[in-house]
Protein backbone atom coordinates (compact mmCIF):
# COMPACT_ATOMS: atom_id res chain seq x y z
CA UNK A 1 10.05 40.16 -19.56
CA UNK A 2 8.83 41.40 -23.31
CA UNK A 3 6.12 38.44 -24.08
CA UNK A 4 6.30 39.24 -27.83
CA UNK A 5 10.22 38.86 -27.57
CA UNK A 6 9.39 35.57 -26.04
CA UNK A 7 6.62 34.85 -28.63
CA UNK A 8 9.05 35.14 -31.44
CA UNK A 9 11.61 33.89 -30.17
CA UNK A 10 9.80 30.83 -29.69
CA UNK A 11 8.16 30.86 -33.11
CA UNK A 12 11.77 31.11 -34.49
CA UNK A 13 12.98 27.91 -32.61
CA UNK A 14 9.72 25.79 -33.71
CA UNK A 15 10.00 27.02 -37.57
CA UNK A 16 13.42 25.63 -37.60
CA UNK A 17 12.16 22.58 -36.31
CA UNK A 18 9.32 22.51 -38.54
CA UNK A 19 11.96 23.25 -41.64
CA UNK A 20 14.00 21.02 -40.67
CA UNK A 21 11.66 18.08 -40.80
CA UNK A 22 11.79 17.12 -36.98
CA UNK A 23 8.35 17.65 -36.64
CA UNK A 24 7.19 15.19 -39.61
CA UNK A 25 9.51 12.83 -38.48
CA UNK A 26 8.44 12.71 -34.79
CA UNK A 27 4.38 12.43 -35.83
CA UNK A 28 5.46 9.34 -38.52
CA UNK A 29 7.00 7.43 -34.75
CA UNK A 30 3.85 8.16 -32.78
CA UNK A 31 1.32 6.97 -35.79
CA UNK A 32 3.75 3.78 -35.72
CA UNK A 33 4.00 3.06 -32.06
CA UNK A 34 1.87 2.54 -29.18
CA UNK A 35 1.75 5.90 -27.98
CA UNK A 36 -0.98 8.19 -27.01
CA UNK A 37 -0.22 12.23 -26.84
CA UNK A 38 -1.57 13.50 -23.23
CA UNK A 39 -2.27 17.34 -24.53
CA UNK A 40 -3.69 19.43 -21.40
CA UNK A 41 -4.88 23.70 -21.40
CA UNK A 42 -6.18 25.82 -19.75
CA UNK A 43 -7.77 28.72 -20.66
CA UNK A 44 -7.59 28.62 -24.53
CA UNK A 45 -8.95 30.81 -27.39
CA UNK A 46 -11.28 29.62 -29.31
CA UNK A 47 -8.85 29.88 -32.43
CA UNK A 48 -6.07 27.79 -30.48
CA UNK A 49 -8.14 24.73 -29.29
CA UNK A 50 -10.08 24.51 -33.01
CA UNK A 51 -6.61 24.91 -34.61
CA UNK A 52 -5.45 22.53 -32.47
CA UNK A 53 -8.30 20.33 -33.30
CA UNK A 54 -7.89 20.50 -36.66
CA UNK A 55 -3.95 19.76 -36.62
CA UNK A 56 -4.57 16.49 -34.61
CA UNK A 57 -7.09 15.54 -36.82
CA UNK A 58 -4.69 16.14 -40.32
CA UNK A 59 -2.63 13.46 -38.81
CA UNK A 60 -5.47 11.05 -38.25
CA UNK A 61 -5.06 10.43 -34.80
CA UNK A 62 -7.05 8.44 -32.75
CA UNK A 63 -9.24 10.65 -30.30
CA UNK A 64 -9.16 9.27 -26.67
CA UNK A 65 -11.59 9.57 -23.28
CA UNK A 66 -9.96 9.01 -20.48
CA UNK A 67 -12.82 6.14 -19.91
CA UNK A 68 -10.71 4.86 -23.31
CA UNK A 69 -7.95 5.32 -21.17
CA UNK A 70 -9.42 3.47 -18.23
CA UNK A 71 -10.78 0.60 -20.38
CA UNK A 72 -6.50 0.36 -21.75
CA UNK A 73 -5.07 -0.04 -18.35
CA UNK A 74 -7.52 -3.07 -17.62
CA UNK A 75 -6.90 -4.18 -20.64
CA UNK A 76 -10.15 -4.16 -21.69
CA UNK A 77 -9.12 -1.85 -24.54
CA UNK A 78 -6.40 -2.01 -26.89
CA UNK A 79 -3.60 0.32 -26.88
CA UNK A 80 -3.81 2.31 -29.80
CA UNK A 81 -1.07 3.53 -32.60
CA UNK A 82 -1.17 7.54 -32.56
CA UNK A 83 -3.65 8.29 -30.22
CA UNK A 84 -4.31 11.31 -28.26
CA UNK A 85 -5.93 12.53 -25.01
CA UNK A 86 -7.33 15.98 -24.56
CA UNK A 87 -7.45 17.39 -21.08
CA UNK A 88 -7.75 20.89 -19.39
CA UNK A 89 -7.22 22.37 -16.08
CA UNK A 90 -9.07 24.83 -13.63
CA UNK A 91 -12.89 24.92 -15.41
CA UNK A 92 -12.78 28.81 -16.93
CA UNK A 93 -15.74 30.21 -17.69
CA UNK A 94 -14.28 30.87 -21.60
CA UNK A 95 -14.23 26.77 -21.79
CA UNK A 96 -17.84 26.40 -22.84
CA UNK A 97 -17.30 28.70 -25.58
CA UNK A 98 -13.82 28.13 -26.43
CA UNK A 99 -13.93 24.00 -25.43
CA UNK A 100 -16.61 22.85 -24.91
CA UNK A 101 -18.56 24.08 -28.31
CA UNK A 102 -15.76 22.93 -30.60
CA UNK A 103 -15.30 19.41 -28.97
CA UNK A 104 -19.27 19.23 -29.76
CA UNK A 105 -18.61 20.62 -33.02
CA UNK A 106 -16.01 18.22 -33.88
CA UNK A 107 -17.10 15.52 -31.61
CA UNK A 108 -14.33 14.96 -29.94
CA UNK A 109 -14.15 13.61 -26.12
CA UNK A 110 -12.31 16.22 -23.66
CA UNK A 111 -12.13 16.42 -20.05
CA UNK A 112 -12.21 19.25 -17.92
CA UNK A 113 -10.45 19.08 -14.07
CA UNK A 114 -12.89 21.73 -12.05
CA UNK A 115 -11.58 23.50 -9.13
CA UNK A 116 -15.11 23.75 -7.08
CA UNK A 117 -14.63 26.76 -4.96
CA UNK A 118 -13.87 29.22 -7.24
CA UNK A 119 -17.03 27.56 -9.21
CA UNK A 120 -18.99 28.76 -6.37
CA UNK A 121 -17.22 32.38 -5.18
CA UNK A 122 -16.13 33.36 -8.83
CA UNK A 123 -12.78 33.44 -10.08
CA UNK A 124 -9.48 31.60 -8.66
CA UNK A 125 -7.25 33.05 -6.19
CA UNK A 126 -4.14 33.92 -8.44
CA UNK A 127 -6.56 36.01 -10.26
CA UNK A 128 -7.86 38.17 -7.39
CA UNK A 129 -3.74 38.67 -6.60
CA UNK A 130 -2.84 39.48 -10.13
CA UNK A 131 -5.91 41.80 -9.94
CA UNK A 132 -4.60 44.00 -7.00
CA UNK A 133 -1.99 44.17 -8.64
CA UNK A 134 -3.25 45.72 -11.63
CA UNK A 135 -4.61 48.21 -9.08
CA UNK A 136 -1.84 48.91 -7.37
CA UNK A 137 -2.17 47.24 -4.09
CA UNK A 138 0.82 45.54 -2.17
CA UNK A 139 0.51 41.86 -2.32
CA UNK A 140 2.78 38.88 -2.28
CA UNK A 141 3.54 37.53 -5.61
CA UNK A 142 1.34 34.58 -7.25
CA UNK A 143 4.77 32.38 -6.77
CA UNK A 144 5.73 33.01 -3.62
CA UNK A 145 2.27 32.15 -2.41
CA UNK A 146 2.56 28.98 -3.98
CA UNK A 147 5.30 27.96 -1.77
CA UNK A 148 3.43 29.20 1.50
CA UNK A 149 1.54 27.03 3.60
CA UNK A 150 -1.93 26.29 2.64
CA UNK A 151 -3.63 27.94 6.19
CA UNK A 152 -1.06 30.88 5.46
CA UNK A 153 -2.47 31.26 1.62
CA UNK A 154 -5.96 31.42 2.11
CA UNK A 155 -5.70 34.37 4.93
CA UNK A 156 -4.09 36.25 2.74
CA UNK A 157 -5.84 35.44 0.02
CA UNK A 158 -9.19 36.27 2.07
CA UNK A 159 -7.72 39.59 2.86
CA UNK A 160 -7.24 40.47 -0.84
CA UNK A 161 -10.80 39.61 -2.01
CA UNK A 162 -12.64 41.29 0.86
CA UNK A 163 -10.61 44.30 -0.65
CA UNK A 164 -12.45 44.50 -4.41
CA UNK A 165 -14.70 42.65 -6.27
CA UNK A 166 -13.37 41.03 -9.52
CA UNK A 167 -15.52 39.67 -12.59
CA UNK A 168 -16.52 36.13 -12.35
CA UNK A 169 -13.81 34.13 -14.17
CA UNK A 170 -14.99 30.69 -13.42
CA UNK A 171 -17.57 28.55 -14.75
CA UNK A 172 -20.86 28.71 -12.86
CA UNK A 173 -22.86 25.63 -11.80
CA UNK A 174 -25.19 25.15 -14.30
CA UNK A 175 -22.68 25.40 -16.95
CA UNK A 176 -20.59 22.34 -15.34
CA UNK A 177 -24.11 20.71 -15.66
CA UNK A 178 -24.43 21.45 -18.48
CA UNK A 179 -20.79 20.62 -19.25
CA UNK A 180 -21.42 16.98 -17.88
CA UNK A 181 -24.61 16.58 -19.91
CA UNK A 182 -22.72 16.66 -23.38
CA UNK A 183 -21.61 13.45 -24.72
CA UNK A 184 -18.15 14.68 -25.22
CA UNK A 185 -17.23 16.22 -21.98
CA UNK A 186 -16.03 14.52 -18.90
CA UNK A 187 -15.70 16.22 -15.62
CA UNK A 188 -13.13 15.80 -13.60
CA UNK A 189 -12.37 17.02 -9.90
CA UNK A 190 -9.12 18.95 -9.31
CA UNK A 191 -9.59 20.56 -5.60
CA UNK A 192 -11.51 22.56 -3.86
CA UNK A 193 -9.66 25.80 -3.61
CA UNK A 194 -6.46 25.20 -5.75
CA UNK A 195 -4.38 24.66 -3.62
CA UNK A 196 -0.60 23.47 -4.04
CA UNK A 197 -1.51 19.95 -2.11
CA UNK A 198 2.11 19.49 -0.32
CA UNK A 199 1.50 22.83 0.96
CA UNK A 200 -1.24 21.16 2.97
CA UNK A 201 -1.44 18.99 6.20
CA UNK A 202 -2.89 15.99 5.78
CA UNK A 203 -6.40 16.99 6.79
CA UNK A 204 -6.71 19.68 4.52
CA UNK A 205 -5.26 17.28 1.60
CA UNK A 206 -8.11 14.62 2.62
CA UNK A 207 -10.92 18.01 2.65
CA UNK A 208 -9.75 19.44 -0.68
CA UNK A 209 -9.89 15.96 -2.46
CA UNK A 210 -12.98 14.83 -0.80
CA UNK A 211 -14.65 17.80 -0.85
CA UNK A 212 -13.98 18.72 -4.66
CA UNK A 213 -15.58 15.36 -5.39
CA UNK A 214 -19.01 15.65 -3.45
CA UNK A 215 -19.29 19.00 -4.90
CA UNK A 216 -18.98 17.92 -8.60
CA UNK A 217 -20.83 15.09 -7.62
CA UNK A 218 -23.72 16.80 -6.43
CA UNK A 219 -23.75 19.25 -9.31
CA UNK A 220 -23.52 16.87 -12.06
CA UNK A 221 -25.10 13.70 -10.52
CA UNK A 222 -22.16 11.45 -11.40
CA UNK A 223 -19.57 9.89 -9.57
CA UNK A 224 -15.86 11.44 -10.25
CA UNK A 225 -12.90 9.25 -10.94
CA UNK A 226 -11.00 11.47 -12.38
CA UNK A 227 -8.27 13.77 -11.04
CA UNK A 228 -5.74 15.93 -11.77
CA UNK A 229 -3.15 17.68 -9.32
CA UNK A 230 -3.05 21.77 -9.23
CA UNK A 231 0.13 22.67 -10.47
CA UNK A 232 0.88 18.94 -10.92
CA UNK A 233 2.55 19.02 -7.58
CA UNK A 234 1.91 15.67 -5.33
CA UNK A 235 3.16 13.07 -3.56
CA UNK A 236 2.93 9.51 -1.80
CA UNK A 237 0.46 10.75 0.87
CA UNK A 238 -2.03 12.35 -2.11
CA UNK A 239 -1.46 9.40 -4.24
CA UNK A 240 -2.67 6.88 -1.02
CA UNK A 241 -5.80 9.59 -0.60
CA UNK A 242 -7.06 9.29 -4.02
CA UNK A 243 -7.20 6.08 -3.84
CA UNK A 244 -8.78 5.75 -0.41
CA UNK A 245 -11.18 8.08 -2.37
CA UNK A 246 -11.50 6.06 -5.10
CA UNK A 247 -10.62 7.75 -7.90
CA UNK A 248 -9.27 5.84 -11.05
CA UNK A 249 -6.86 7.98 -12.44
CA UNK A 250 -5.09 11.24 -11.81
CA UNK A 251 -3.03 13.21 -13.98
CA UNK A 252 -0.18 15.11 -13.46
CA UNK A 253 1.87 17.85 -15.66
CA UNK A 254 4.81 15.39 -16.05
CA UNK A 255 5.84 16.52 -20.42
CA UNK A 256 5.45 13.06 -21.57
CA UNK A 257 3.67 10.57 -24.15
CA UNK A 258 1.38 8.08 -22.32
CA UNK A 259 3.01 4.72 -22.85
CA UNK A 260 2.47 0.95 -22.02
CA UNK A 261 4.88 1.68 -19.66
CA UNK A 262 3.35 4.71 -17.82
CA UNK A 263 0.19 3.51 -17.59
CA UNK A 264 1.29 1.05 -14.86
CA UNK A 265 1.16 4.47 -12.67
CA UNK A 266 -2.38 5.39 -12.95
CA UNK A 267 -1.83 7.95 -10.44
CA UNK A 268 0.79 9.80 -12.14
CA UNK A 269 -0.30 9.47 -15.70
CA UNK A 270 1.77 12.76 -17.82
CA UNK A 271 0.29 15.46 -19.84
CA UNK A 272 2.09 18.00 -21.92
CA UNK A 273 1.04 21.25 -21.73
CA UNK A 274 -0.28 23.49 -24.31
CA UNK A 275 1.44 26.86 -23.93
CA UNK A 276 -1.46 29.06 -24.30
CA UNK A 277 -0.92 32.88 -25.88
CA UNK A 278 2.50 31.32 -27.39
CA UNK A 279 2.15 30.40 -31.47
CA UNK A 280 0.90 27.64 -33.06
CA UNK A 281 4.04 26.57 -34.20
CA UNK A 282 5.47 26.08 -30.91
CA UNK A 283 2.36 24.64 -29.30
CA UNK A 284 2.53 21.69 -32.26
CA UNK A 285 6.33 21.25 -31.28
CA UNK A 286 5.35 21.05 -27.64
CA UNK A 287 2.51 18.33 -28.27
CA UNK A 288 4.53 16.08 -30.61
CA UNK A 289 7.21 16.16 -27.51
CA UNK A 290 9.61 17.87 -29.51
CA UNK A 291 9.92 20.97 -27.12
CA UNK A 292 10.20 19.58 -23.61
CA UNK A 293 14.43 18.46 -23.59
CA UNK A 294 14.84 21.21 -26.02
CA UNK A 295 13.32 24.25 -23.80
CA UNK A 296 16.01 23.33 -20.91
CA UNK A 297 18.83 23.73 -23.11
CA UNK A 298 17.06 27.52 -23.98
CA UNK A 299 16.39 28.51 -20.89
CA UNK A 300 19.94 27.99 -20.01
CA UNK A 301 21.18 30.32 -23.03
CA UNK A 302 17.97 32.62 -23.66
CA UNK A 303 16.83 34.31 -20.34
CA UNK A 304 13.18 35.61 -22.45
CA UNK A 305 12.60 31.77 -21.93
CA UNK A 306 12.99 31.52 -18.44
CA UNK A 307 9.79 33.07 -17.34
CA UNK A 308 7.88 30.63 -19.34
CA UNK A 309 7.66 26.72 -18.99
């Protein structure tokens, strides 16, 4: 797969979306309806969250906690025309610089989903695979472990890190305090270990929620509601733990607006993602919604787009 074929390619489809108008067109709706863009990254540049920043604010939208969000679904809040929710997934170390400093700098509210464990060892486990990969060690690809069962991930994944030690890729401890001290940050729990949760039984679900939660809860001296899924993969029985756990909300990678309507699952609330190292021009197609029913139809006729959601 050539990424900058990919890149292009997808800076070619966006720019004749942009020229077309689509784009201008689509942001007009959402500053005229009740509708709230749910943007979510994950390990951003600092150029491509501030540019992102910048591009929501042009439009004037209407910034959004997910406390904001919280307040809308009790209806102690109105729901806002054009509003938009920032979100991002895994806690990288890069955030504070990258994230964190330009949603002080711009005062916006964002919330970051930590994954604990790797907060504690280092760096997540895809990274240690992709790693020995790099170094030429046999391993089962990052996919493929996805889809193996949670006891069977974590041996192997054991066996690869006592192999090597990798740079810490994670945040530490004291900079999710320190995350959770700023006005505009909100932490969020997203697992202990990372785990694909229907890869799971059901006590390791319940120990990967639960556990992720005392953690951050310990660390930052406030009580998590917040949640989003690894790999936005869940179902009923994760849905019934979370709110046995009582969380308020959780967040999946569904590519949608958050509506009236979709707030009435506050367990399944949708997020579009943010297509990091791809350009601008596509990521501002992607957030406005314009890319989501359009990248099936490429993928079907363009194999560069397959590799890449």
């Amino acid at each position: 797969m050539n990424v900058k074929a990919r890149v292009l390619g997808g800076w070619l489809v966006a720019s004749m979306l942009l020229l077309s108008g689509a784009l201008k067109r689509r942001m007009k709706k959402i500053l005229n309806e009740e509708c709230i863009l749910s943007i979510f990254f994950h390990n951003p540049s600092r150029e491509e969250f501030e540019q992102c920043i910048r591009w929501l604010k042009k439009y004037n939208l209407k910034f959004l906690s997910v406390q904001d969000i919280e307040r809308i679904i009790q209806n102690n809040q109105h729901f806002p025309k054009g509003g938009v929710l920032i979100t991002v997934d895994d806690g990288w170390q890069s955030n504070e610089a990258n994230v964190i400093e330009v949603a002080n700098n711009y005062q916006v509210p964002v919330t970051i989903f930590v994954a604990t464990n790797p907060v504690e060892e280092g760096s997540y486990w895809w990274v240690h695979v992709a790693k020995a990969k790099e170094k030429g060690i046999e391993c089962v690809p990052v996919q493929t472990l996805k889809n193996w069962s949670n006891e069977e991930r974590l041996l192997k994944v054991d066996e690869i890190k006592r192999s090597f030690p990798i740079e810490r890729s994670a945040l530490t401890i004291d900079q999710v305090k320190r995350a959770a001290d700023s006005n505009c940050v909100t932490i969020g729990a997203h697992t202990d270990t990372h785990p694909i949760l229907t890869t799971c039984n059901d006590h390791h679900v319940v120990e990967e929620i639960q556990v992720s939660k005392q953690k951050l809860e310990n660390w930052t001296g406030k009580e998590m509601r917040y949640f989003a899924y690894p790999n936005g993969t869940y179902g009923a029985r994760e849905i019934e733990v979370l709110k046995k756990l009582r969380y308020r909300l959780a967040f999946s990678t569904q590519p949608d607006y958050l509506l009236p309507g979709s707030l009435k699952n506050k367990y399944e609330l949708p997020r579009i993602m943010f297509l990091e190292g791809m350009s601008f021009e596509e990521n501002i197609c992607r957030i406005a919604g314009l890319w989501a029913p359009l990248g099936a139809r490429l993928k079907k006729i363009f194999p560069i787009f397959r590799k890449f959601n």
